[in-house]
Structure formats: structure tokens, C-alpha cells
C-alpha atoms as a PDB file:
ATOM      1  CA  UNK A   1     -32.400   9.659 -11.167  1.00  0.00           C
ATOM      2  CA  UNK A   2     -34.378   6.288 -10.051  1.00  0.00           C
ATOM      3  CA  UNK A   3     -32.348   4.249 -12.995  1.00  0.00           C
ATOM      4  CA  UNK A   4     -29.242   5.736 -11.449  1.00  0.00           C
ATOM      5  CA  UNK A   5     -29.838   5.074  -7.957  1.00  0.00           C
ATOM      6  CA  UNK A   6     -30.494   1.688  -8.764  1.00  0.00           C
ATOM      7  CA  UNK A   7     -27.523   1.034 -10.721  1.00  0.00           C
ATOM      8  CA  UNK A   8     -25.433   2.180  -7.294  1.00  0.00           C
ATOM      9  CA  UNK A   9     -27.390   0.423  -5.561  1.00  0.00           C
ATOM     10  CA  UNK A  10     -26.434  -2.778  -8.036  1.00  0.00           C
ATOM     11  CA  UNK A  11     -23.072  -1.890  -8.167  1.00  0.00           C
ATOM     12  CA  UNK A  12     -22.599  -2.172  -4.356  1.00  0.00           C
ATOM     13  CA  UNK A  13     -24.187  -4.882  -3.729  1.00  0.00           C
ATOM     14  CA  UNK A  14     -21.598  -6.717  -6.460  1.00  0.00           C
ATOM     15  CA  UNK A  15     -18.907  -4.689  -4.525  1.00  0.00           C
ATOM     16  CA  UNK A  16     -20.187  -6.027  -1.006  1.00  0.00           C
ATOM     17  CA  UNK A  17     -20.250  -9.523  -2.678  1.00  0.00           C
ATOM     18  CA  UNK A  18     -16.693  -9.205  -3.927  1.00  0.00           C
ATOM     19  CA  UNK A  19     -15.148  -8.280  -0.841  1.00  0.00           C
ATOM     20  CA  UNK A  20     -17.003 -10.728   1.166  1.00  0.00           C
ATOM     21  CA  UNK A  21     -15.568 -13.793  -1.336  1.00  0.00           C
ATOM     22  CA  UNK A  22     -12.085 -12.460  -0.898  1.00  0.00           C
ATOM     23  CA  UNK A  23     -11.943 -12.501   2.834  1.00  0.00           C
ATOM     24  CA  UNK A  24     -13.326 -15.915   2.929  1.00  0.00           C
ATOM     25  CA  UNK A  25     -11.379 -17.082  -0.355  1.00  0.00           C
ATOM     26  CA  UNK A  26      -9.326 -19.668   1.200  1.00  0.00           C
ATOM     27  CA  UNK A  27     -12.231 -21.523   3.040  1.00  0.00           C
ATOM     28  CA  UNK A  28     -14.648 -21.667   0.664  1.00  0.00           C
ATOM     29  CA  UNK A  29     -15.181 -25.486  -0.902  1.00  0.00           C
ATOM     30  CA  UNK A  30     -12.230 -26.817   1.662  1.00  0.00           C
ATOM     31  CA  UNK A  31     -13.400 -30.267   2.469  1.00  0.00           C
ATOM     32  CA  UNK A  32     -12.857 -31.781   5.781  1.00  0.00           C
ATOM     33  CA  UNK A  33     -10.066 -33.515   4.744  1.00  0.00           C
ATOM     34  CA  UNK A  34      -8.383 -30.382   3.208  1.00  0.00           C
ATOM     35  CA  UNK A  35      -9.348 -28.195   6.341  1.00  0.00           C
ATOM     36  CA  UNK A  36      -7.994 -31.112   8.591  1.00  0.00           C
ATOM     37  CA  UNK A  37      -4.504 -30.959   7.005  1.00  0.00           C
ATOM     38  CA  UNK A  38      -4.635 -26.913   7.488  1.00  0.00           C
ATOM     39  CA  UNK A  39      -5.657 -27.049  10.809  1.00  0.00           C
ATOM     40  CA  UNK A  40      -2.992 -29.877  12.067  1.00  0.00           C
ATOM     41  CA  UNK A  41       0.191 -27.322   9.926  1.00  0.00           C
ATOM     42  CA  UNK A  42      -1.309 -24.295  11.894  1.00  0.00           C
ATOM     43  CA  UNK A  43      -0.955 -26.510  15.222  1.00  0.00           C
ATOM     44  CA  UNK A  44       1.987 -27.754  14.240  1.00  0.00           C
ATOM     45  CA  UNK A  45       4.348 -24.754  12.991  1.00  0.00           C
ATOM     46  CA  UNK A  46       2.936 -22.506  16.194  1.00  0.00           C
ATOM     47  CA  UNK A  47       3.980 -25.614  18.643  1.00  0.00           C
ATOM     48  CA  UNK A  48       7.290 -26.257  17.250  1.00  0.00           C
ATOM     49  CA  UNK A  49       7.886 -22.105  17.592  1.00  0.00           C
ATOM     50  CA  UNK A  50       6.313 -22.002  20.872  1.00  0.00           C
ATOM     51  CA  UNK A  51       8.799 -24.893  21.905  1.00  0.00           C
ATOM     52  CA  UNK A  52      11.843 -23.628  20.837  1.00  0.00           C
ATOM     53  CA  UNK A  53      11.386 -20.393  22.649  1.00  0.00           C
ATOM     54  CA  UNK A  54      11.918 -22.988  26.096  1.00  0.00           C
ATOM     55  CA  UNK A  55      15.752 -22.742  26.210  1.00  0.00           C
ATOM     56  CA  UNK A  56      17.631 -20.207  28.063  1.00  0.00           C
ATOM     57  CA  UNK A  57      15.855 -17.452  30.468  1.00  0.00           C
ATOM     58  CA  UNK A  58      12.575 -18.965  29.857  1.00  0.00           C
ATOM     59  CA  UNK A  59      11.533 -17.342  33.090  1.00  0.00           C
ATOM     60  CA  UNK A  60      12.549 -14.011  31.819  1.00  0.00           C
ATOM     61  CA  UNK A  61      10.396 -14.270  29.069  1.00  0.00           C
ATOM     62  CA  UNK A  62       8.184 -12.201  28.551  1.00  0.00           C
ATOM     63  CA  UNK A  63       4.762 -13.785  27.693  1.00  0.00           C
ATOM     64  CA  UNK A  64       5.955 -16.927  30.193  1.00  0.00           C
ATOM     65  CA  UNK A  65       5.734 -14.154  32.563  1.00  0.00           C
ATOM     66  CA  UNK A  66       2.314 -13.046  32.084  1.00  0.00           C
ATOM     67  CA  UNK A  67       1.319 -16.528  32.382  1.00  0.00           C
ATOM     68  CA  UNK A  68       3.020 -17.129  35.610  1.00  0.00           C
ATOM     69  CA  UNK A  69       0.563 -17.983  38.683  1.00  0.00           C
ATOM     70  CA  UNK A  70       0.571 -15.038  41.036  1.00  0.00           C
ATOM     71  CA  UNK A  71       2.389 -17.480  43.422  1.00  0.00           C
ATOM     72  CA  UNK A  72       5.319 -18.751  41.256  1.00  0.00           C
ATOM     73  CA  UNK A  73       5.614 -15.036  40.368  1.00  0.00           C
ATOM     74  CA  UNK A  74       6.424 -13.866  43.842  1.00  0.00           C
ATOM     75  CA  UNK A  75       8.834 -16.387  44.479  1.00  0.00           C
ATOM     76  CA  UNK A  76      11.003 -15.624  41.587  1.00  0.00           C
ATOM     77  CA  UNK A  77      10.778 -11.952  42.488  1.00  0.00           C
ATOM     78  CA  UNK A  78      12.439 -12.644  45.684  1.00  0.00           C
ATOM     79  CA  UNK A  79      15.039 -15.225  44.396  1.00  0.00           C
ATOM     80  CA  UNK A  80      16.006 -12.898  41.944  1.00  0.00           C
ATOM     81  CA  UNK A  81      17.138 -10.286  44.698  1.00  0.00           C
ATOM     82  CA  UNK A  82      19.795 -11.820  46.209  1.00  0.00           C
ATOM     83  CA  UNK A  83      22.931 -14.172  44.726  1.00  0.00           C
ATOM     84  CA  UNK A  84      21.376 -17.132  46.752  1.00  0.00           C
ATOM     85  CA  UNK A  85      18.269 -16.450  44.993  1.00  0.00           C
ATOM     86  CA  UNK A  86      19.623 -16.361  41.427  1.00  0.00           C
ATOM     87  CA  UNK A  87      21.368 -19.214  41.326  1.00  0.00           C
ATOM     88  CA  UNK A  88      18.203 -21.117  43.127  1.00  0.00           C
ATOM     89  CA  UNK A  89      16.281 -19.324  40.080  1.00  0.00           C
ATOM     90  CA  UNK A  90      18.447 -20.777  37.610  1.00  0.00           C
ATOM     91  CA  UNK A  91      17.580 -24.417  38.779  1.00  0.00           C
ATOM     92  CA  UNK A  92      13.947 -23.860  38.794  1.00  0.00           C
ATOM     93  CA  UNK A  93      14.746 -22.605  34.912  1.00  0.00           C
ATOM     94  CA  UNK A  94      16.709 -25.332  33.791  1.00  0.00           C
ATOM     95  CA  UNK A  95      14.504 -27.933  35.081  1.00  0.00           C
ATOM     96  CA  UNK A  96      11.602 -26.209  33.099  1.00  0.00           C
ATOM     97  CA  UNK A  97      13.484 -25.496  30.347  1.00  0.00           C
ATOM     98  CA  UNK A  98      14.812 -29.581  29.749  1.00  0.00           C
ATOM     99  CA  UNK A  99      11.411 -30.506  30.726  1.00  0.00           C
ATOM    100  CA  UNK A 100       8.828 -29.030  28.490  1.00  0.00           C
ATOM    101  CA  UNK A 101      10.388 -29.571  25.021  1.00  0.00           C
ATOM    102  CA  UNK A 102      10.626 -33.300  24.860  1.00  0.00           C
ATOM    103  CA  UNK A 103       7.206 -33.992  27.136  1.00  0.00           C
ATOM    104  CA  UNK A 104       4.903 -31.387  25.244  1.00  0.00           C
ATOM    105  CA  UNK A 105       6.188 -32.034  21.479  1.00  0.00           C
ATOM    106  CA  UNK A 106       4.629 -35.829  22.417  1.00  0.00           C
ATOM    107  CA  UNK A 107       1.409 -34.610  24.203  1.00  0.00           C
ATOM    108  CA  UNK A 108       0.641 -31.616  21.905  1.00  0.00           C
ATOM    109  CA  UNK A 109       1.260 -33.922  18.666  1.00  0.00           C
ATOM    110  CA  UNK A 110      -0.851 -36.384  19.613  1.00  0.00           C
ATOM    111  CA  UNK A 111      -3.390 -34.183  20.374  1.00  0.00           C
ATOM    112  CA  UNK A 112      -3.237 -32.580  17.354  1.00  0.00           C
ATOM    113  CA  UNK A 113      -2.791 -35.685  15.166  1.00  0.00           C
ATOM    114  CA  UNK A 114      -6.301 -36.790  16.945  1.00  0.00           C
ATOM    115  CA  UNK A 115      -8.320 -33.714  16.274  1.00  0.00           C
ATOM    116  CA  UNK A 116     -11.226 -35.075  14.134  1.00  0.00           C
ATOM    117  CA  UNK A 117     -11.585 -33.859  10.636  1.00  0.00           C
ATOM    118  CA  UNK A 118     -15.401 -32.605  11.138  1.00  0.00           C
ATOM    119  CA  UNK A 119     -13.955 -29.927  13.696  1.00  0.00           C
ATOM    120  CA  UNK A 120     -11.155 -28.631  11.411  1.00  0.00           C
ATOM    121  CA  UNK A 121     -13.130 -25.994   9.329  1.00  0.00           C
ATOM    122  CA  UNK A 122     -14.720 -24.490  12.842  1.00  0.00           C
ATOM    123  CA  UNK A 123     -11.265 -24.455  14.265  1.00  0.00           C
ATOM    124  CA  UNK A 124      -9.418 -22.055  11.001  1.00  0.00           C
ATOM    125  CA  UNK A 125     -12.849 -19.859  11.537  1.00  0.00           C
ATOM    126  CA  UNK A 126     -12.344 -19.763  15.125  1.00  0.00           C
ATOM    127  CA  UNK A 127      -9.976 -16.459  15.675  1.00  0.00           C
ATOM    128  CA  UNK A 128      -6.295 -15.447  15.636  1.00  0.00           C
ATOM    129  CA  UNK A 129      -5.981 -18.135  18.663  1.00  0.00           C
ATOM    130  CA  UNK A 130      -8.862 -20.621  17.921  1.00  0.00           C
ATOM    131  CA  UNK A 131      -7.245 -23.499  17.325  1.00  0.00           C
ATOM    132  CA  UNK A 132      -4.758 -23.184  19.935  1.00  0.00           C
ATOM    133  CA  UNK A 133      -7.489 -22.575  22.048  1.00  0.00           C
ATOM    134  CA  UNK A 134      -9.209 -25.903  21.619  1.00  0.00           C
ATOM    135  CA  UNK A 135      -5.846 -27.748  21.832  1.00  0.00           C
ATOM    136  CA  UNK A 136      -5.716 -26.256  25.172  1.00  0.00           C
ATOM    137  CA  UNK A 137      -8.942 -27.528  26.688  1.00  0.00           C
ATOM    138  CA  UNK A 138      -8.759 -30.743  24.748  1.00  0.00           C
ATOM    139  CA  UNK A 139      -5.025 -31.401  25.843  1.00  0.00           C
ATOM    140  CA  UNK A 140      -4.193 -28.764  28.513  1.00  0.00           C
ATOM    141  CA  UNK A 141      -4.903 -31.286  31.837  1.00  0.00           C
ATOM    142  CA  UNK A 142      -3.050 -34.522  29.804  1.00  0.00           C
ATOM    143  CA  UNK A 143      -0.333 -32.040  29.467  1.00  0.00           C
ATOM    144  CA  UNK A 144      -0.086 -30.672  33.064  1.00  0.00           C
ATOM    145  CA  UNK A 145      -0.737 -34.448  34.088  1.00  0.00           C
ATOM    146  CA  UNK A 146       2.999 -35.714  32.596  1.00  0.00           C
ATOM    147  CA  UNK A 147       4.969 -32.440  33.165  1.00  0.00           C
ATOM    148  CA  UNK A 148       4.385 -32.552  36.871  1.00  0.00           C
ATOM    149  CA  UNK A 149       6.494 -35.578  37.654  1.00  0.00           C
ATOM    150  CA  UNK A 150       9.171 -34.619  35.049  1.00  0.00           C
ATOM    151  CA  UNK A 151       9.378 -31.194  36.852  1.00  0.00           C
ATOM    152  CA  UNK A 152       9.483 -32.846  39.740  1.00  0.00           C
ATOM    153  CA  UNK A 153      12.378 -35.132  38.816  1.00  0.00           C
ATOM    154  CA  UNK A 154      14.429 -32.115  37.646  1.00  0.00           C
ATOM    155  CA  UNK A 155      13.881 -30.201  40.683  1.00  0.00           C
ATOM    156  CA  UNK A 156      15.140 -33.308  43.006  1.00  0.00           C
ATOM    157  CA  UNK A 157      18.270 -34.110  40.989  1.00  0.00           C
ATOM    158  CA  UNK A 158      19.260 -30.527  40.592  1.00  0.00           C
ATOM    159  CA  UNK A 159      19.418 -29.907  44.094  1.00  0.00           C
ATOM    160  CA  UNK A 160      16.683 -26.565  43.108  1.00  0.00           C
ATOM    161  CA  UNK A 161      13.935 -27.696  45.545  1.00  0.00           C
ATOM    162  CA  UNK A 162      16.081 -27.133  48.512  1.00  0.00           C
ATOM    163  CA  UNK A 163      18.113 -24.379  46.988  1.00  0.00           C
ATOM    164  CA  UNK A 164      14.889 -22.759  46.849  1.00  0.00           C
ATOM    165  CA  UNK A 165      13.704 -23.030  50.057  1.00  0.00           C
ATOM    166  CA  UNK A 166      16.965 -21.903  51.546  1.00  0.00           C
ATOM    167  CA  UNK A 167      17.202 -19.238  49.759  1.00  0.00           C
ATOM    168  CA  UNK A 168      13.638 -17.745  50.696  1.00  0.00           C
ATOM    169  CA  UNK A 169      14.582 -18.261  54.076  1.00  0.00           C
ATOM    170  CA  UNK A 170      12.019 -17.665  56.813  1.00  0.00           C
ATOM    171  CA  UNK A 171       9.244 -16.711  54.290  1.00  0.00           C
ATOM    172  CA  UNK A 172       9.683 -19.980  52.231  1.00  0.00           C
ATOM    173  CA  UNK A 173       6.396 -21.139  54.702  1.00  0.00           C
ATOM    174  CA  UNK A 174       4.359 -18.273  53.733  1.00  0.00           C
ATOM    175  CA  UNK A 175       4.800 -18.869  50.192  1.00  0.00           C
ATOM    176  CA  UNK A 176       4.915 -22.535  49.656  1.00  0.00           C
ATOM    177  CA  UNK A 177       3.797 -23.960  53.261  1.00  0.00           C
ATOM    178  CA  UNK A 178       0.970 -26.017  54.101  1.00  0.00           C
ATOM    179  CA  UNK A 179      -2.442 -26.016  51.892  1.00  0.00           C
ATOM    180  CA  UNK A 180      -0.144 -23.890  49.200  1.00  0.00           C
ATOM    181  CA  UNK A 181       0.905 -25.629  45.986  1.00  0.00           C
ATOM    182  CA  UNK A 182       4.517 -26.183  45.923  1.00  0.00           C
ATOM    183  CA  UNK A 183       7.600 -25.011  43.795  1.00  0.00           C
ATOM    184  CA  UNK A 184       6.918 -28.033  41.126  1.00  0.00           C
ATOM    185  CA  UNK A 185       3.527 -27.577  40.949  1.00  0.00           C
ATOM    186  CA  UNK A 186       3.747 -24.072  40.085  1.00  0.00           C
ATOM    187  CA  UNK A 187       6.147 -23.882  37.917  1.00  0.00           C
ATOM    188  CA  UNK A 188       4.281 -26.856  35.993  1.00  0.00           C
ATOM    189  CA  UNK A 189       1.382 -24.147  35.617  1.00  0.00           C
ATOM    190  CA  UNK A 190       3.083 -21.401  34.435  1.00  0.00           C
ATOM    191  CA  UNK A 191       4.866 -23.521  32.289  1.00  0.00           C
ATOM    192  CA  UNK A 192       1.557 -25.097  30.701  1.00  0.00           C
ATOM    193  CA  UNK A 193       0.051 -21.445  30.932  1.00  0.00           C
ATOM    194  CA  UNK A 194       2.822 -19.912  29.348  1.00  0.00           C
ATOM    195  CA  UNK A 195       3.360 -22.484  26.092  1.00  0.00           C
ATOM    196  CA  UNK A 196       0.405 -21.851  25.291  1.00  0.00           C
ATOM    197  CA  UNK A 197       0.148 -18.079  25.299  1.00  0.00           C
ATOM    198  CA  UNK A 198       2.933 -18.744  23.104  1.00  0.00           C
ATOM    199  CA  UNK A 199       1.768 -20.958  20.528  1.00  0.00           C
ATOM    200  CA  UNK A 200      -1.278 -18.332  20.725  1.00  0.00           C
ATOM    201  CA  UNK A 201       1.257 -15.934  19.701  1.00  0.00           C
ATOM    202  CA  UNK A 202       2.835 -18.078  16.967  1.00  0.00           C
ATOM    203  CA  UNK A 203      -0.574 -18.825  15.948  1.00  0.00           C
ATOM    204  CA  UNK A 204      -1.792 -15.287  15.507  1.00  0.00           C
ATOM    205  CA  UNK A 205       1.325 -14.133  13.531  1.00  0.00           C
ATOM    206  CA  UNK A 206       0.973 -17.456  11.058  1.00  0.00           C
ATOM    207  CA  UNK A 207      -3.034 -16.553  10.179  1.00  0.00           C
ATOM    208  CA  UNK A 208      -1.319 -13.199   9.438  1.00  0.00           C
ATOM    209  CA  UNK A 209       1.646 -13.882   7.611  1.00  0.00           C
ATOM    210  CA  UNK A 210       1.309 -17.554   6.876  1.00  0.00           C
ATOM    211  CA  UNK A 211       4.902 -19.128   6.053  1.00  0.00           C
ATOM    212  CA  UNK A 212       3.723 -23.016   5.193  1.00  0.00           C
ATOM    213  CA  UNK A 213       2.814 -23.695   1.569  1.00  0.00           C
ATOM    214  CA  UNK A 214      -0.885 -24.928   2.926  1.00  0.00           C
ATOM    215  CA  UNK A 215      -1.597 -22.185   5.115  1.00  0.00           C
ATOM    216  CA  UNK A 216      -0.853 -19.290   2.223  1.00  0.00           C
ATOM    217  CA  UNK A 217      -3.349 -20.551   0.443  1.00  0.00           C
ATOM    218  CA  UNK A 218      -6.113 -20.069   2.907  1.00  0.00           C
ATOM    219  CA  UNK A 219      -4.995 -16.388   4.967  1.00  0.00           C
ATOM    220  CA  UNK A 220      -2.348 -15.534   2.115  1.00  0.00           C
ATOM    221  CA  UNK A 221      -3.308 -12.161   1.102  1.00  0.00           C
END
């Protein structure tokens, strides 16, 4: 009976053992180098997917909508109950929408291309968002910083500053008076916000069911 017991006991331990080397196959003996290039495809593939999701009804969006500050969120609300409203909405889309692709791509890539190579194993160990996570605190202001004034722009030459005030009408003060951040400045937040929920998203799905060569061979199954 003793010999027995310890031969389970053996045999789980080498079972344990096994189990534990599968799940961590793919980063065991990466160098920094090798993690580095993993890290910077992971960014990379759930940026590009997170961008190309900002075209159409990005405000109807589902995860953009989430993301939305509680103010920006009660504004389109109202807009989108009346026909004033709706078209008003549509400007504040389209000037996110032509906005965020071309600024972030540059902001988020060089983010990611600076990302230094000693971080890179930390980052794939970090969780189904981690890297995109760190990209956000390490580029999330930088990227807020140049969106504003593009925003901005688009609002002014599409006319969808003052088509949104008129068409909130007498509570237009309430919600973006005095001491309140105003249409461009929200909508830069929720756009921020909201990209990154979605390359969180994109992130997730590509630790699960990685689709680049690199990737597969670190969370392939």
C-alpha cells in the first residue's frame, strides 16, 4: 500500500509538471528580442482591428458606447430623439469617425514601436488585455493630446458644433455650459475610451485564437 501511494503520488506530481509546461509552452526560453516582436504583432493586429471598426455608426457601437463619458452619453440620447438631433448626431459621428483612424494608427504605432524589449515578456504574461493596457497609460494622454484639435477641426468645418447646440435647444447650457467640458472634448474621450476597449477586445480574442504566424506559436493551443 505505501509503494503504491507513492507511485500516485509520483505520478501526479509528473502530471502537475506536464500540464504546467503546456500552459506556459510558448513563453518558456523566449528572449527579449523574441518576446518584443510578439508583443509589438499582438499590439499591432488588435489596433489595426480596433481601427477599422471607426467607420460608419461608430456611436452606435456597442463597446464605444460603454466607453462613452456619462456626459457625451446624454447628449446623444437627446439628439437622437428628434430629426434635428439625428442629423446633428451624424456630424458629431463623422467627425470622429475621419478623425481617429489616421491620428491614432501614428500615435499607437509609435508607441508600440517604442515599447522596450525588457518589458515585452511581462506584457504577453500580463492578461487577456495586458498589453493593451500598458499602451494605454503609456500612450493614452499623447493620444487624447492630438485628437482634440483634429476633433475640433471636424466639428467647425462640418457645421456639427452649432448643429448641436441648436438642436439641444434650451438645455444645450445644462449640458455643455460653463465649467462643463464641451462637445469636442467629449467626444475626444469617448473616442480614446472607446478604441481602446476595443483593441482590449481584439486583444483578448487574438491570445485566444491567435491568427498571426508569431502569436500561434506562443497561445496556439
Amino acid at each position: 500500500m505505501k509503494n503504491f501511494l507513492s507511485l500516485l503520488f509520483t505520478l501526479s506530481l509528473v502530471f502537475m509538471t506536464t500540464q504546467s509546461c503546456n500552459v506556459n509552452k510558448g513563453l518558456a526560453g523566449l528572449s527579449p528580442a523574441q518576446a518584443l516582436t510578439a508583443v509589438q504583432s499582438l499590439l499591432g493586429n488588435s489596433s489595426k482591428s480596433a481601427l477599422s471598426g471607426f467607420t460608419g455608426n461608430i456611436l452606435g457601437n456597442a463597446v464605444m458606447q460603454n466607453a462613452l463619458p456619462s456626459g457625451l452619453s446624454n447628449i446623444t440620447n437627446l439628439l437622437g430623439k428628434s430629426s434635428q438631433g439625428t442629423k446633428a448626431l451624424g456630424l458629431l459621428n463623422s467627425a470622429i469617425t475621419s478623425a481617429v483612424p489616421n491620428v491614432a494608427s501614428s500615435v499607437l504605432g509609435n508607441a508600440t514601436k517604442g515599447i522596450a524589449a525588457g518589458d515585452a515578456l511581462s506584457l504577453l504574461k500580463g492578461g487577456d488585455t495586458g498589453a493593451t493596457d500598458f499602451l494605454k497609460k503609456a500612450a493614452g494622454q499623447k493620444l487624447t493630446a492630438a485628437l482634440l484639435p483634429a476633433i475640433t477641426k471636424n466639428l467647425t468645418d462640418n457645421g456639427g458644433l452649432s448643429a448641436i447646440t441648436s438642436a439641444l435647444g434650451s438645455q444645450a447650457s445644462g449640458l455643455i455650459g460653463a465649467g462643463k467640458p464641451g462637445i469636442a472634448d467629449l467626444a475626444t474621450t469617448g473616442a480614446v475610451d472607446g478604441l481602446f476597449s476595443m483593441m482590449g477586445n481584439a486583444e483578448k480574442a487574438e491570445r485566444e485564437n491567435p491568427t498571426d504566424p508569431v502569436l500561434k506559436d506562443i497561445f496556439g493551443k
